[in-house]
C-alpha atoms as a PDB file:
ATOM      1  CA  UNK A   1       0.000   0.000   0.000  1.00  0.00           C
ATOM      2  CA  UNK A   2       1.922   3.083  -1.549  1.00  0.00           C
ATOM      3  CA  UNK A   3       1.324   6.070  -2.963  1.00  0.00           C
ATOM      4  CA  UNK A   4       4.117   7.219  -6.274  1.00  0.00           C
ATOM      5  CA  UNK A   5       5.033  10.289  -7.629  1.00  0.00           C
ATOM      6  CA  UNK A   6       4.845   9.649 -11.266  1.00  0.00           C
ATOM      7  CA  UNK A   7       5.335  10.680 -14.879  1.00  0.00           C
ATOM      8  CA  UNK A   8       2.038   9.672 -17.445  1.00  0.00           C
ATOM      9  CA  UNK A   9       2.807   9.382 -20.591  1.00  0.00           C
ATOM     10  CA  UNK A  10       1.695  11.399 -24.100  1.00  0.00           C
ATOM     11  CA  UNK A  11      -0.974   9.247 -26.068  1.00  0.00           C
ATOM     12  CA  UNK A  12       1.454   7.548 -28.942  1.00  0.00           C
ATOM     13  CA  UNK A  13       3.772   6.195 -25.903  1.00  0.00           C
ATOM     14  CA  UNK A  14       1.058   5.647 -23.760  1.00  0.00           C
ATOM     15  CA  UNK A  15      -0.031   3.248 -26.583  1.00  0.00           C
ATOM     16  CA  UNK A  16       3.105   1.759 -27.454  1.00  0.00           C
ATOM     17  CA  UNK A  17       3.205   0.154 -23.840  1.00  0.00           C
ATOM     18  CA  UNK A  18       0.110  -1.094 -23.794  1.00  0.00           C
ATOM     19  CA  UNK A  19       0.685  -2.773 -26.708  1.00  0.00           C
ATOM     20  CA  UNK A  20       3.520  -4.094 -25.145  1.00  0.00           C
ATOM     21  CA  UNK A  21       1.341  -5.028 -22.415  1.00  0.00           C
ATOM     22  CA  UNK A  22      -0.656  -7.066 -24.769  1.00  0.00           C
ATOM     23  CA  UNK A  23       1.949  -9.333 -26.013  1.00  0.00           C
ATOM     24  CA  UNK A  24       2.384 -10.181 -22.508  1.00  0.00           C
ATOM     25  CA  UNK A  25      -0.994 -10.796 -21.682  1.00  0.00           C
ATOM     26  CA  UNK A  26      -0.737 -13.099 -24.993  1.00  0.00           C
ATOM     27  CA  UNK A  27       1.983 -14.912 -23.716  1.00  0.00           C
ATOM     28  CA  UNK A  28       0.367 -15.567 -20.373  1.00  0.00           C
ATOM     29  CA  UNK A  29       2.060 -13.119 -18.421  1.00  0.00           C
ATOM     30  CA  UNK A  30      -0.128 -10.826 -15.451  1.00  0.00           C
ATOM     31  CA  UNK A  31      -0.142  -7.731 -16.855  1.00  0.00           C
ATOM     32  CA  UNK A  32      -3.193  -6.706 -15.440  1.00  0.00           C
ATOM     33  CA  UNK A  33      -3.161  -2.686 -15.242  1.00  0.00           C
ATOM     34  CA  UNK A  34      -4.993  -0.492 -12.866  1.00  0.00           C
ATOM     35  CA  UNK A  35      -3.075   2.642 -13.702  1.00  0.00           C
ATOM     36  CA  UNK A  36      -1.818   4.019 -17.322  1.00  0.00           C
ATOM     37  CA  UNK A  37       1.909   3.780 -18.449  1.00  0.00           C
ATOM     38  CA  UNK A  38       3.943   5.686 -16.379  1.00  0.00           C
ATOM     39  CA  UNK A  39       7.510   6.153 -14.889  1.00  0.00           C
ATOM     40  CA  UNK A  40       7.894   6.379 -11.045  1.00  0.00           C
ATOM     41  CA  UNK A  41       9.869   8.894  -9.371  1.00  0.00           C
ATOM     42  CA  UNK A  42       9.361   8.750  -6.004  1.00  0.00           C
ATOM     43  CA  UNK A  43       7.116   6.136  -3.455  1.00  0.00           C
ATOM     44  CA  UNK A  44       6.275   6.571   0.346  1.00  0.00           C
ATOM     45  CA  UNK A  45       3.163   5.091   2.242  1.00  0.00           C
ATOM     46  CA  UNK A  46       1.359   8.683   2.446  1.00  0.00           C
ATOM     47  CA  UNK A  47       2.187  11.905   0.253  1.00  0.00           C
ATOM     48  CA  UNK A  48      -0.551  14.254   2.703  1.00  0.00           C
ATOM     49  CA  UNK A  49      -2.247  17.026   0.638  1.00  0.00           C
ATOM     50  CA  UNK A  50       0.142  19.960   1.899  1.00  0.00           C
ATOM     51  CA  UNK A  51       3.229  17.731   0.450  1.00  0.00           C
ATOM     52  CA  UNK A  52       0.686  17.407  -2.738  1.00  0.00           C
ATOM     53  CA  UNK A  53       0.091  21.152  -2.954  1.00  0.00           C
ATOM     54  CA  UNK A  54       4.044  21.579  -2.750  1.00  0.00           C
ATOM     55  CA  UNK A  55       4.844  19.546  -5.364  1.00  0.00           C
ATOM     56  CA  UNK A  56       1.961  21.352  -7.692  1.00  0.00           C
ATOM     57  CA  UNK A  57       3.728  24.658  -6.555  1.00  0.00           C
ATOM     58  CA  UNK A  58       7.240  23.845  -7.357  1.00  0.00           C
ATOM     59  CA  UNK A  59       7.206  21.358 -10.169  1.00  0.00           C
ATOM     60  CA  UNK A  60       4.189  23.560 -12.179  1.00  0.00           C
ATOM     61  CA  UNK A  61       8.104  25.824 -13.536  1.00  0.00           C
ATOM     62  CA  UNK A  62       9.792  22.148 -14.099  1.00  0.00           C
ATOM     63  CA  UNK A  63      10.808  21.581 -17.061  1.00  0.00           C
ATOM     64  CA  UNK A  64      10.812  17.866 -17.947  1.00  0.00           C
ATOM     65  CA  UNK A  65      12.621  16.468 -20.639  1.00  0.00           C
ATOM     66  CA  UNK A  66      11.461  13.398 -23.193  1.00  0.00           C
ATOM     67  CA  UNK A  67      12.219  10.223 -22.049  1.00  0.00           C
ATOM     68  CA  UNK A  68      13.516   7.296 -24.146  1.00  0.00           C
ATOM     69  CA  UNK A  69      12.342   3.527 -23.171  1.00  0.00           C
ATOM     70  CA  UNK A  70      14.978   1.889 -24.702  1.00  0.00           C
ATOM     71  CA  UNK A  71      15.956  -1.645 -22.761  1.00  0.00           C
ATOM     72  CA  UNK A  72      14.065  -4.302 -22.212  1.00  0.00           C
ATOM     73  CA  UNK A  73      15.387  -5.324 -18.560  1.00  0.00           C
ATOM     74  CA  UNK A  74      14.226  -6.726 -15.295  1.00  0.00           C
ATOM     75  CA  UNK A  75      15.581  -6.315 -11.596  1.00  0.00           C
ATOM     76  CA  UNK A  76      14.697  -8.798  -8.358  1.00  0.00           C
ATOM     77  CA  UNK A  77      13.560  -7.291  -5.630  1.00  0.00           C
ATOM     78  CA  UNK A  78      10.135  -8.502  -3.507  1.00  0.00           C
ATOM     79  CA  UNK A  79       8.571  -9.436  -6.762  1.00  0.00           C
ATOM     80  CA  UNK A  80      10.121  -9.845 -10.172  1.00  0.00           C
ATOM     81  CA  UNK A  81       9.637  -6.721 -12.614  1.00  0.00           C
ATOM     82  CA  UNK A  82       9.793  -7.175 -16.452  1.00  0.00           C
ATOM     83  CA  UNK A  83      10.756  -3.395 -17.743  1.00  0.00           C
ATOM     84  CA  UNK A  84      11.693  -1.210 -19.811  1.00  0.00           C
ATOM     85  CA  UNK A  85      14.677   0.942 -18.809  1.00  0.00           C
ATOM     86  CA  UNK A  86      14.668   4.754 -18.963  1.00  0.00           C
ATOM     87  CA  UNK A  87      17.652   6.624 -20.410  1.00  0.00           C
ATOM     88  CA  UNK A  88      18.544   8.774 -17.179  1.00  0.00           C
ATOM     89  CA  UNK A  89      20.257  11.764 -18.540  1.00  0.00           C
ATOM     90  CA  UNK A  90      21.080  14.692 -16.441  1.00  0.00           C
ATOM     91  CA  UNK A  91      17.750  16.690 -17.081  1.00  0.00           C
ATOM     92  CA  UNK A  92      15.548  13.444 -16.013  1.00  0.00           C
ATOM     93  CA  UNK A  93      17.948  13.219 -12.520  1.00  0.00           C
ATOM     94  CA  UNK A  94      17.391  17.139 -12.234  1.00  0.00           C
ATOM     95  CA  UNK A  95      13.374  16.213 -11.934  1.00  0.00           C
ATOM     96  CA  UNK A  96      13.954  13.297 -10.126  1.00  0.00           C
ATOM     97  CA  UNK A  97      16.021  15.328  -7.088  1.00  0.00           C
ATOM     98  CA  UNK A  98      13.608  18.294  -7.226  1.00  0.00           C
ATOM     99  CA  UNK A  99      10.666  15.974  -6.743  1.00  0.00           C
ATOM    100  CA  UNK A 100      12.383  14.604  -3.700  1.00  0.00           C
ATOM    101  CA  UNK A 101      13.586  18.130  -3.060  1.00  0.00           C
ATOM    102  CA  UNK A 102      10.262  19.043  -2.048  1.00  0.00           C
ATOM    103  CA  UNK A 103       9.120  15.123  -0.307  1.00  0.00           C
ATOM    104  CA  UNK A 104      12.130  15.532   1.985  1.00  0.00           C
ATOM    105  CA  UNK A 105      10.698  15.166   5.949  1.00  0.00           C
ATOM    106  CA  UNK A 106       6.954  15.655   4.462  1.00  0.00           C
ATOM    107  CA  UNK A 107       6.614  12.003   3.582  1.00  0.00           C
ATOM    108  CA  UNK A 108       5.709   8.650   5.670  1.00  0.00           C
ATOM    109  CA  UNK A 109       7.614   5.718   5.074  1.00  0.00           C
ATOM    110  CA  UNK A 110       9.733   6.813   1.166  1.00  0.00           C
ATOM    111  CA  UNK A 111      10.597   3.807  -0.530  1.00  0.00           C
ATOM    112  CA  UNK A 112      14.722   3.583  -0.829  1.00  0.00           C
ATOM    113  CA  UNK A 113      14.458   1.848  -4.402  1.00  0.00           C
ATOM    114  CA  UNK A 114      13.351   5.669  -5.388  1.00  0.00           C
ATOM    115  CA  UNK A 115      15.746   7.726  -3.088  1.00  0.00           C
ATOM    116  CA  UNK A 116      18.233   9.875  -5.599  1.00  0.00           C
ATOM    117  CA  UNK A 117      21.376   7.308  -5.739  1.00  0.00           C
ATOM    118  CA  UNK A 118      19.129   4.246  -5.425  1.00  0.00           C
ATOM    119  CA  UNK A 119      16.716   5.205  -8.444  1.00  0.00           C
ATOM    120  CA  UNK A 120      16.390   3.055 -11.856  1.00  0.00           C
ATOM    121  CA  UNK A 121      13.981   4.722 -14.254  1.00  0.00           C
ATOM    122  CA  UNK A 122      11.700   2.375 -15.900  1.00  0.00           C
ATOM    123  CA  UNK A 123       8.280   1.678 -17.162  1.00  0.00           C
ATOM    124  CA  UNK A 124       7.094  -1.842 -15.469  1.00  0.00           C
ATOM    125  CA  UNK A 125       5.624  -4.091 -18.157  1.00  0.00           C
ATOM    126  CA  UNK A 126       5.020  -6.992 -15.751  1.00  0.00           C
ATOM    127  CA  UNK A 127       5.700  -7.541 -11.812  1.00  0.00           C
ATOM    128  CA  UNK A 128       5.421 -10.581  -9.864  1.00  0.00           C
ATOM    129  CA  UNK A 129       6.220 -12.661 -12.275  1.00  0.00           C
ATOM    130  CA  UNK A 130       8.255 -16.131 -12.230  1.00  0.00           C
ATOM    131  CA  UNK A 131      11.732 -16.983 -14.086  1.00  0.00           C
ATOM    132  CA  UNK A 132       9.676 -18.960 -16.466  1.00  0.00           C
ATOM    133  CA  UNK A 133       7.254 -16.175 -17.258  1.00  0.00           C
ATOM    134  CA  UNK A 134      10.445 -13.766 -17.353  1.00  0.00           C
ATOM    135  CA  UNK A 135      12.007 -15.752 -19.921  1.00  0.00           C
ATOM    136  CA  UNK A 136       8.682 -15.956 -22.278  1.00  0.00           C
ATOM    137  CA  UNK A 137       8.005 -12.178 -21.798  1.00  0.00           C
ATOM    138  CA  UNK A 138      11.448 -11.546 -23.247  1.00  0.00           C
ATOM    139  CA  UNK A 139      10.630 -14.047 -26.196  1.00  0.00           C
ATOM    140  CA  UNK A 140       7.348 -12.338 -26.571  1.00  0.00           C
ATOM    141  CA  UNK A 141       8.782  -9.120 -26.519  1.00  0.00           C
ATOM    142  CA  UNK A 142      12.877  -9.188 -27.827  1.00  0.00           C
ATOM    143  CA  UNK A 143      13.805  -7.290 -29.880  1.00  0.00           C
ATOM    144  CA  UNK A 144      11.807  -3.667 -28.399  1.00  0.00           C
ATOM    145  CA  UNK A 145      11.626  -0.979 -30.548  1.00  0.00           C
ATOM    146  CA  UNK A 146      13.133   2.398 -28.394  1.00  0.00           C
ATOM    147  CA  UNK A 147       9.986   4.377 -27.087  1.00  0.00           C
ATOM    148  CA  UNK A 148      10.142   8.057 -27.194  1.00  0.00           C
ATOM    149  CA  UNK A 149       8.170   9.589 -24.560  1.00  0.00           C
ATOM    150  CA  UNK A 150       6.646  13.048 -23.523  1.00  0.00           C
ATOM    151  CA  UNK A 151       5.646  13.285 -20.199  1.00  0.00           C
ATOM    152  CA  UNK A 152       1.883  14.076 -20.133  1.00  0.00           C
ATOM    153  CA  UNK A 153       1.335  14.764 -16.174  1.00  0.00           C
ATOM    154  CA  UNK A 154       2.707  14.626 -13.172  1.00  0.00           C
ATOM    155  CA  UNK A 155       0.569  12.631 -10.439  1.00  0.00           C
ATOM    156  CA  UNK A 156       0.028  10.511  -7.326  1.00  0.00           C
ATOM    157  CA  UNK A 157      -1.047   7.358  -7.995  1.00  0.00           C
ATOM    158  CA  UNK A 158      -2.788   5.876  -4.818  1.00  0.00           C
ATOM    159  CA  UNK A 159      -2.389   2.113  -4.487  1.00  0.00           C
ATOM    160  CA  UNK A 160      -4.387   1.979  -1.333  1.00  0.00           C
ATOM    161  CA  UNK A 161      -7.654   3.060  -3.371  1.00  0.00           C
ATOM    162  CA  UNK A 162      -6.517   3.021  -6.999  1.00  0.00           C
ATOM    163  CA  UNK A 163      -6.785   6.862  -7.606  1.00  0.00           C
ATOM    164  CA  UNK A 164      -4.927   8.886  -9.504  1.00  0.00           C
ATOM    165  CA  UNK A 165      -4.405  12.616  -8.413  1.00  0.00           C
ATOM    166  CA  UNK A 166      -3.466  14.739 -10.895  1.00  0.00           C
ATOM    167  CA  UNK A 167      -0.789  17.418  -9.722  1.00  0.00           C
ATOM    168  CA  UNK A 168       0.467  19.141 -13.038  1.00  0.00           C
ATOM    169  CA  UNK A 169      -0.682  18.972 -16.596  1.00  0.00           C
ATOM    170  CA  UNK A 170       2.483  19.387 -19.126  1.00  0.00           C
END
């Protein structure tokens, strides 16, 4: 139960993940999605509305840069992620630190797989999902054509309640 700080993508990426999404479901993998495409930069059990209305404040002059989804990838942690890695250039770690900038002390519980240092930008194509499945979404998948994205909003995505708060419109 967590509530992300994230990036939603423009329409043409937005579609070229779920496509993405199903070739996985094709190949049996759970893709099942209660939130759109999107790249997480920063998770904590509660971001309270003051925290909210700081973000919206500070990041409404941010300028954020295109992304590019360009490796198909997975990391281990409590449950296996199929993804696509984010190219993190300077300008995406400038967003990244000023969105934790302003979460610094306001936040409950932040997740240290998003802290600045710890971070690896990606879009999650599949989670929980077993070596077996891992190994079939990469032959569903391989080879991924790059995905060039503008970032569409900035949000909170509730997990507790499966709302999406919309912060800043880009």
């Amino acid at each position: 139960m967590a509530q992300g700080v994230v990036l939603t993508f423009d329409p043409k990426a937005d579609g070229q993940v779920r496509d993405l999404w199903a070739k996985l479901d094709a190949a049996g993998l759970p893709t099942e999605r209660k939130f759109p495409p999107h790249l997480t930069l920063a998770m904590a059990t509660d971001i309270p509305a003051r925290t909210r209305a700081a973000l919206k404040s500070d990041l409404r002059m941010l300028a954020v840069p295109n992304i590019g989804l360009e490796a198909l990838s997975t990391f281990s942690s409590t449950e296996n992620v199929l993804m696509l890695a984010a190219v993190t250039d300077g300008e995406l770690l400038a967003v990244h630190s000023a969105v934790h900038d302003v979460l610094a002390g306001r936040v409950r519980n932040p997740s240290a797989y998003y802290l600045p240092g710890a971070w690896m930008a990606h879009c999650t194509l599949a989670q929980g999902v077993t070596r077996e499945q891992m190994v079939a979404g990469f032959d569903a998948l391989f080879p991924v054509t790059p995905i060039r994205v503008r970032a569409r909003q900035i949000a909170v995505l509730d997990t507790t309640n499966d709302e999406i708060d919309v912060l800043v419109d880009l």
